[in-house]
C-alpha atoms as a PDB file:
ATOM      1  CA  UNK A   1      69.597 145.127-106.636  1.00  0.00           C
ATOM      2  CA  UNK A   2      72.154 147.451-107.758  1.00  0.00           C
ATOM      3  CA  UNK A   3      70.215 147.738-111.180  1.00  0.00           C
ATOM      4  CA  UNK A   4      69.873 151.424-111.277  1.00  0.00           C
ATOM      5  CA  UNK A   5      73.753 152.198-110.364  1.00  0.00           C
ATOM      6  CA  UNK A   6      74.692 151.006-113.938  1.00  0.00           C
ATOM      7  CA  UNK A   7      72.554 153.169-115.832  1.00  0.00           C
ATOM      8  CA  UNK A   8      74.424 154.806-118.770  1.00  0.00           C
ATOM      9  CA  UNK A   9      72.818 158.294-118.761  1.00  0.00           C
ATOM     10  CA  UNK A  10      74.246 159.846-122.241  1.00  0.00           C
ATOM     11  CA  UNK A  11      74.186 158.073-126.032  1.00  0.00           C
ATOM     12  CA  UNK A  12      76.089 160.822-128.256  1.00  0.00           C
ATOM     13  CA  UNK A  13      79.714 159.807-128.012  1.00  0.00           C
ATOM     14  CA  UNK A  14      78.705 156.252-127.854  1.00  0.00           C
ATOM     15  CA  UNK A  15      79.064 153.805-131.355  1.00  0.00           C
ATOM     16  CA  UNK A  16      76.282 151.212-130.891  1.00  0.00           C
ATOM     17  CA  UNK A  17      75.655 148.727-133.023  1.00  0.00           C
ATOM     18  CA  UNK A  18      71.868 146.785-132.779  1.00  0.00           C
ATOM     19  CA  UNK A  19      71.156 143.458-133.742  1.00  0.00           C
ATOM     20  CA  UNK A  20      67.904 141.906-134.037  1.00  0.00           C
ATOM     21  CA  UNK A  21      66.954 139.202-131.451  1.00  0.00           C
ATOM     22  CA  UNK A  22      62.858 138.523-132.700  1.00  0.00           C
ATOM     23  CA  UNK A  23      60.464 139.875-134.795  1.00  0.00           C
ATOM     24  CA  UNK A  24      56.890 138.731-133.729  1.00  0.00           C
ATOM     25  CA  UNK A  25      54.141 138.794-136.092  1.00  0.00           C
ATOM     26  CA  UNK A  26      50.707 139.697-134.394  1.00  0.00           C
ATOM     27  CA  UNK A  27      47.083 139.207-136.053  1.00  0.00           C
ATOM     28  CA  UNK A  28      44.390 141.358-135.167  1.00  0.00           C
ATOM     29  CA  UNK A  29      40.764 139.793-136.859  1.00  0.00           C
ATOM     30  CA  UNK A  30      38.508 142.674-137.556  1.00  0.00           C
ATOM     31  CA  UNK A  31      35.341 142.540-139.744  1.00  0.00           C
ATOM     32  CA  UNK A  32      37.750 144.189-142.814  1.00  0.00           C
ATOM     33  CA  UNK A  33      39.897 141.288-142.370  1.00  0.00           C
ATOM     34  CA  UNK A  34      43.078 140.571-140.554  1.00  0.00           C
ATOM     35  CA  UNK A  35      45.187 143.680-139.974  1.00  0.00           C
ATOM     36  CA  UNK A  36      48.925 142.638-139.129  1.00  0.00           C
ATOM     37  CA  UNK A  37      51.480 144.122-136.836  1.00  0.00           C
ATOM     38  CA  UNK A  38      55.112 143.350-136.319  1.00  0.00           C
ATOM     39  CA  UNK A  39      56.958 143.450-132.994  1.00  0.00           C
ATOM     40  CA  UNK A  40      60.595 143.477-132.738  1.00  0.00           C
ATOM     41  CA  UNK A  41      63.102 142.498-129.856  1.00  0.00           C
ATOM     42  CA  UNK A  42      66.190 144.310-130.616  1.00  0.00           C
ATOM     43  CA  UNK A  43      69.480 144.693-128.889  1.00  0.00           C
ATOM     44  CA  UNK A  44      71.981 147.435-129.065  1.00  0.00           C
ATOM     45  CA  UNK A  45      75.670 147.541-127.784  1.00  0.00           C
ATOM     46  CA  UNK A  46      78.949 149.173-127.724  1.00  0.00           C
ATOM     47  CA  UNK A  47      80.888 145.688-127.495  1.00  0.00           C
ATOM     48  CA  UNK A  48      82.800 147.908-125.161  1.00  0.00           C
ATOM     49  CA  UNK A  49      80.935 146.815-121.694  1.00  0.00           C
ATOM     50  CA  UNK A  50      77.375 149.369-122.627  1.00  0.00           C
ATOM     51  CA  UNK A  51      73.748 147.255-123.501  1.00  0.00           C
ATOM     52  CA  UNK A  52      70.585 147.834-123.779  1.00  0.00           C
ATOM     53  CA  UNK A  53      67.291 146.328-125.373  1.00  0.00           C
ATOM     54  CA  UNK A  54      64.041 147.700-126.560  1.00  0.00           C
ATOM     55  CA  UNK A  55      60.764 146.235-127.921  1.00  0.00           C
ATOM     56  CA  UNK A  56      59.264 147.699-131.759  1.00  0.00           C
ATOM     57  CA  UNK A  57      55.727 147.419-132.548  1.00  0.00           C
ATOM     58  CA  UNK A  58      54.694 149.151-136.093  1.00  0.00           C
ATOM     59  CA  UNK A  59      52.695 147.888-139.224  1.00  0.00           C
ATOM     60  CA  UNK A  60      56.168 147.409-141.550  1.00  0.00           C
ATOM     61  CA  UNK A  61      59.249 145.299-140.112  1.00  0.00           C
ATOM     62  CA  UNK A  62      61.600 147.871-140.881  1.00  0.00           C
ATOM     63  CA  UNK A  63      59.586 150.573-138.640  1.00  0.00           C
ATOM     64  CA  UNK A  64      59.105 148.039-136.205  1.00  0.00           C
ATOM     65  CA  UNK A  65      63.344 147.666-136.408  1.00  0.00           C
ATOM     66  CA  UNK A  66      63.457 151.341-136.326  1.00  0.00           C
ATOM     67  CA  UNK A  67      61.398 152.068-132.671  1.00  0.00           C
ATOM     68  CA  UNK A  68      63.190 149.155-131.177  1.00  0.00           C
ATOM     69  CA  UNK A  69      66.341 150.476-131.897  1.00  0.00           C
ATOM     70  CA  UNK A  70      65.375 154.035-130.188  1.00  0.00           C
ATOM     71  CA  UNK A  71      63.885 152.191-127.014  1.00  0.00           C
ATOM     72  CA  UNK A  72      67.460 150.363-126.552  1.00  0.00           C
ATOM     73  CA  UNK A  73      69.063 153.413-126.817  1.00  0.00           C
ATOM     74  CA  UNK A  74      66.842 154.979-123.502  1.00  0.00           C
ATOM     75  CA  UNK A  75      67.582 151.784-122.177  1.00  0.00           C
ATOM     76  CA  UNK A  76      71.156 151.727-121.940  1.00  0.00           C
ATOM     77  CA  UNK A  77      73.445 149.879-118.833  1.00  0.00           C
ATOM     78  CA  UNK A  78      77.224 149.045-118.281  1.00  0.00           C
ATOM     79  CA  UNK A  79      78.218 145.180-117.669  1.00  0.00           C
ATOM     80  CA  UNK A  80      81.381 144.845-115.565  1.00  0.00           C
ATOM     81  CA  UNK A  81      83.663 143.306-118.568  1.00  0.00           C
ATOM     82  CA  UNK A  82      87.051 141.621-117.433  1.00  0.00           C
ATOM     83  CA  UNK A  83      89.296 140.306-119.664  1.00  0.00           C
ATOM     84  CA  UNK A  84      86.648 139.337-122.019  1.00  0.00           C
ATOM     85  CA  UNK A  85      84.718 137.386-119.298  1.00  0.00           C
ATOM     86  CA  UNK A  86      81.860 137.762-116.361  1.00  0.00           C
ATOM     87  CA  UNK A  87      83.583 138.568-112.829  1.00  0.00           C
ATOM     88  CA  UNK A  88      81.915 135.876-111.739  1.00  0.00           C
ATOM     89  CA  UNK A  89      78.763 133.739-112.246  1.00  0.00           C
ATOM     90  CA  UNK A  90      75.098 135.080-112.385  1.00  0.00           C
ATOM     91  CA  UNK A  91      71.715 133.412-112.031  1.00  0.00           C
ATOM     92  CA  UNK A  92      68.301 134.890-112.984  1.00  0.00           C
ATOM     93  CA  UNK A  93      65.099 134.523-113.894  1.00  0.00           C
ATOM     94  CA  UNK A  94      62.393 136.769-115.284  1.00  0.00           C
ATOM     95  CA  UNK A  95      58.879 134.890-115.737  1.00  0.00           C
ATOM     96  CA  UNK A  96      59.288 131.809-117.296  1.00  0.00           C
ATOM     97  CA  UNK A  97      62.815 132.090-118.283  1.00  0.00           C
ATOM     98  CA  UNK A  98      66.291 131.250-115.995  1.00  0.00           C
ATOM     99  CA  UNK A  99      69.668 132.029-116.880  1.00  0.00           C
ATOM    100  CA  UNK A 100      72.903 130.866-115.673  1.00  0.00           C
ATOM    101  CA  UNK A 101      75.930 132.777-117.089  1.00  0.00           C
ATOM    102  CA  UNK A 102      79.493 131.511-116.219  1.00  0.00           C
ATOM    103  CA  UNK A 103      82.748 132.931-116.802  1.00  0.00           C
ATOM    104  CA  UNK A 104      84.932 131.041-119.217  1.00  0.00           C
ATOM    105  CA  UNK A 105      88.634 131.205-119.836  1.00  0.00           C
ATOM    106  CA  UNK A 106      90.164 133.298-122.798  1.00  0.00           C
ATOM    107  CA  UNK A 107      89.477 131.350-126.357  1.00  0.00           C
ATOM    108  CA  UNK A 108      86.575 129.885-124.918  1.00  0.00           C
ATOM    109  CA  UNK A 109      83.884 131.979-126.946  1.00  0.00           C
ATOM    110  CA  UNK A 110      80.339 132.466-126.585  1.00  0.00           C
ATOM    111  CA  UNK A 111      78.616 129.469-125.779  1.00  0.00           C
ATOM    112  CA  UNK A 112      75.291 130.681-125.575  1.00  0.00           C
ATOM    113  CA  UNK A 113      71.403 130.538-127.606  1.00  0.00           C
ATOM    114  CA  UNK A 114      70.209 132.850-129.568  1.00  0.00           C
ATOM    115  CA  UNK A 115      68.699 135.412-127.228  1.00  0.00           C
ATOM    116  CA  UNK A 116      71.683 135.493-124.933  1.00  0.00           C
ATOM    117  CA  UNK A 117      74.372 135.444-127.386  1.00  0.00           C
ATOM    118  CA  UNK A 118      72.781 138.619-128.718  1.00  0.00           C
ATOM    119  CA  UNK A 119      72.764 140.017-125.274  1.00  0.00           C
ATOM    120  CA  UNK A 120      76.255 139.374-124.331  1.00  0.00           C
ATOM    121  CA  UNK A 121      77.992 139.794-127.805  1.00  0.00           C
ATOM    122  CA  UNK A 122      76.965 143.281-127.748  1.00  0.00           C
ATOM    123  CA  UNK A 123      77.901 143.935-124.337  1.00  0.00           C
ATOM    124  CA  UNK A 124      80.956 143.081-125.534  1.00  0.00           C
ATOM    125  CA  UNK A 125      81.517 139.816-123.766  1.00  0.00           C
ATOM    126  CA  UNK A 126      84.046 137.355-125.752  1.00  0.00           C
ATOM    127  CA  UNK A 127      84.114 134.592-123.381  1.00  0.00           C
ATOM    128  CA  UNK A 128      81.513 132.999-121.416  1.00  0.00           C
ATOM    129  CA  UNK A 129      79.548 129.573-120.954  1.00  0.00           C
ATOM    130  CA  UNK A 130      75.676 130.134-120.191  1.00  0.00           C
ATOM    131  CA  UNK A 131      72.146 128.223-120.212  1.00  0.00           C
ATOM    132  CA  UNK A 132      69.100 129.296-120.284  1.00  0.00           C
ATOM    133  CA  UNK A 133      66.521 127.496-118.693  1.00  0.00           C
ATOM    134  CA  UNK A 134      62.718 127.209-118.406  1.00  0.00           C
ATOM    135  CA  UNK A 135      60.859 129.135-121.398  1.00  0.00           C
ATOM    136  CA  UNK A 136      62.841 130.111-124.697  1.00  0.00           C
ATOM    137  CA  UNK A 137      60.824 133.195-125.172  1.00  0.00           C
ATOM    138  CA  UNK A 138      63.071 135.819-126.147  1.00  0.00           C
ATOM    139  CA  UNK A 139      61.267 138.530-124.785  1.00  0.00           C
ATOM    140  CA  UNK A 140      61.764 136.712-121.530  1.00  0.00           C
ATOM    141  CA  UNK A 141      65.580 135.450-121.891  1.00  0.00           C
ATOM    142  CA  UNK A 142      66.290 138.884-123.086  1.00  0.00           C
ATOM    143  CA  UNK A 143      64.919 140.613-119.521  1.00  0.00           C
ATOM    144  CA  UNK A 144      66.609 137.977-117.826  1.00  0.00           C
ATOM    145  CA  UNK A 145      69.850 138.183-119.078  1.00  0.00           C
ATOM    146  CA  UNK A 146      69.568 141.679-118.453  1.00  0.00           C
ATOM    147  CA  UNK A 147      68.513 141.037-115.401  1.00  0.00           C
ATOM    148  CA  UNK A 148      71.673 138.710-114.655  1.00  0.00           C
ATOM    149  CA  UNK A 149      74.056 140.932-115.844  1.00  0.00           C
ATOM    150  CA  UNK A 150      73.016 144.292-113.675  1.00  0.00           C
ATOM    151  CA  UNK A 151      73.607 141.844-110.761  1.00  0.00           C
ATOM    152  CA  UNK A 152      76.804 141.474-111.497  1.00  0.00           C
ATOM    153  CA  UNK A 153      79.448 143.043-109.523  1.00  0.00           C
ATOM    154  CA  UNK A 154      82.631 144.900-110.145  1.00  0.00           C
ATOM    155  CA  UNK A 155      85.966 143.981-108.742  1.00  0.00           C
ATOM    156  CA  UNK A 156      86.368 147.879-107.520  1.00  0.00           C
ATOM    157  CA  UNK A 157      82.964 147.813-106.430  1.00  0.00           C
ATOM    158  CA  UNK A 158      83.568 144.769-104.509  1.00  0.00           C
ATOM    159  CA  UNK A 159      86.711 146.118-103.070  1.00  0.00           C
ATOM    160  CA  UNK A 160      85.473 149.196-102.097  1.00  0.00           C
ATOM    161  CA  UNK A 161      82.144 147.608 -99.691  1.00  0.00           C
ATOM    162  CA  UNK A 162      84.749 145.611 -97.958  1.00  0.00           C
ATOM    163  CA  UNK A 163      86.887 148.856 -97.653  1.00  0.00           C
ATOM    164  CA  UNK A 164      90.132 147.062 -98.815  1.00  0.00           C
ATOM    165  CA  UNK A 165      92.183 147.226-102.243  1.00  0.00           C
ATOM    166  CA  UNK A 166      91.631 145.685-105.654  1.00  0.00           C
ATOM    167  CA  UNK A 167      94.368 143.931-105.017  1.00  0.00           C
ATOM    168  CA  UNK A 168      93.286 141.674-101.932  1.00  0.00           C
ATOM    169  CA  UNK A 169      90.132 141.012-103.460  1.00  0.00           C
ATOM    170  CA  UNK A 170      92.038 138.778-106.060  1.00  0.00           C
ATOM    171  CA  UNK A 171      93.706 137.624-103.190  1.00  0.00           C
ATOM    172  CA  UNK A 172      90.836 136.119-101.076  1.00  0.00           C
END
């Protein structure tokens, strides 16, 4: 998989904005009582083709917010955006959860669930069609969309392993 050739290496002259996908609340039973932690999926993206995600765990929400936030940021990749749209369509899965993303024509919008639409709105993705399938843990559809979009391949990239111009590829 060409997963690690999309890496985005630098965050300082990027403007990300996060958005929250889950927060979790987990209940540890000790003989003082329950002691609760928060988890928190959270999503961060340029809307400009750069994404990333990272997991929170802290006693307060906010805090939680706060370390997810900084994981996405280490976590960062660039999605192949054209004209608002996929290249082309994507399948994965990661444990229990599928996804199927499809490119849609301009206007279309994002027709996607929670988890994805988080995903792809921040990578800056206008118009696509997608389903998730299997488990609707967002941990899970997170990784998977993740996973769907670093599969995804680049028209120059394309081009360039056949050893021809952008322009034929559009050709056929």
């Amino acid at each position: 998989m060409s997963e690690n050739n999309n890496r985005v290496k630098t965050t300082n002259d990027l403007e990300l904005k996060d958005r929250l996908v889950a927060i979790n609340r987990v209940t540890k039973v000790t003989k003082g009582g329950r002691a609760f932690t928060f988890a928190a999926v959270v999503v961060v993206g340029n809307e400009n083709g750069i994404v990333g995600w990272g997991l929170g765990k802290a006693n307060e929400v906010t805090a939680a917010i706060a370390k997810g936030v900084e994981a996405a940021k280490k976590n960062l990749m660039s999605v192949p955006v054209y004209k608002g749209t996929i290249p082309h369509e994507q399948t994965a899965r990661f444990s229990g959860s599928e996804v199927f993303i499809h490119p849609a024509s301009l206007g279309t919008g994002v027709k996607a669930g929670g988890a994805m639409r988080a995903v792809l709105e921040s990578a800056g993705i206008t118009d696509v069609l997608a389903k998730s399938k299997g488990s609707s843990n967002p941990h899970n559809l997170v990784k998977a969309t993740f996973k769907a979009l670093s599969e995804l391949r680049d028209v120059r990239m394309v081009a360039q392993n056949r050893g021809i111009s952008v322009e034929k590829v559009f050709k056929g």
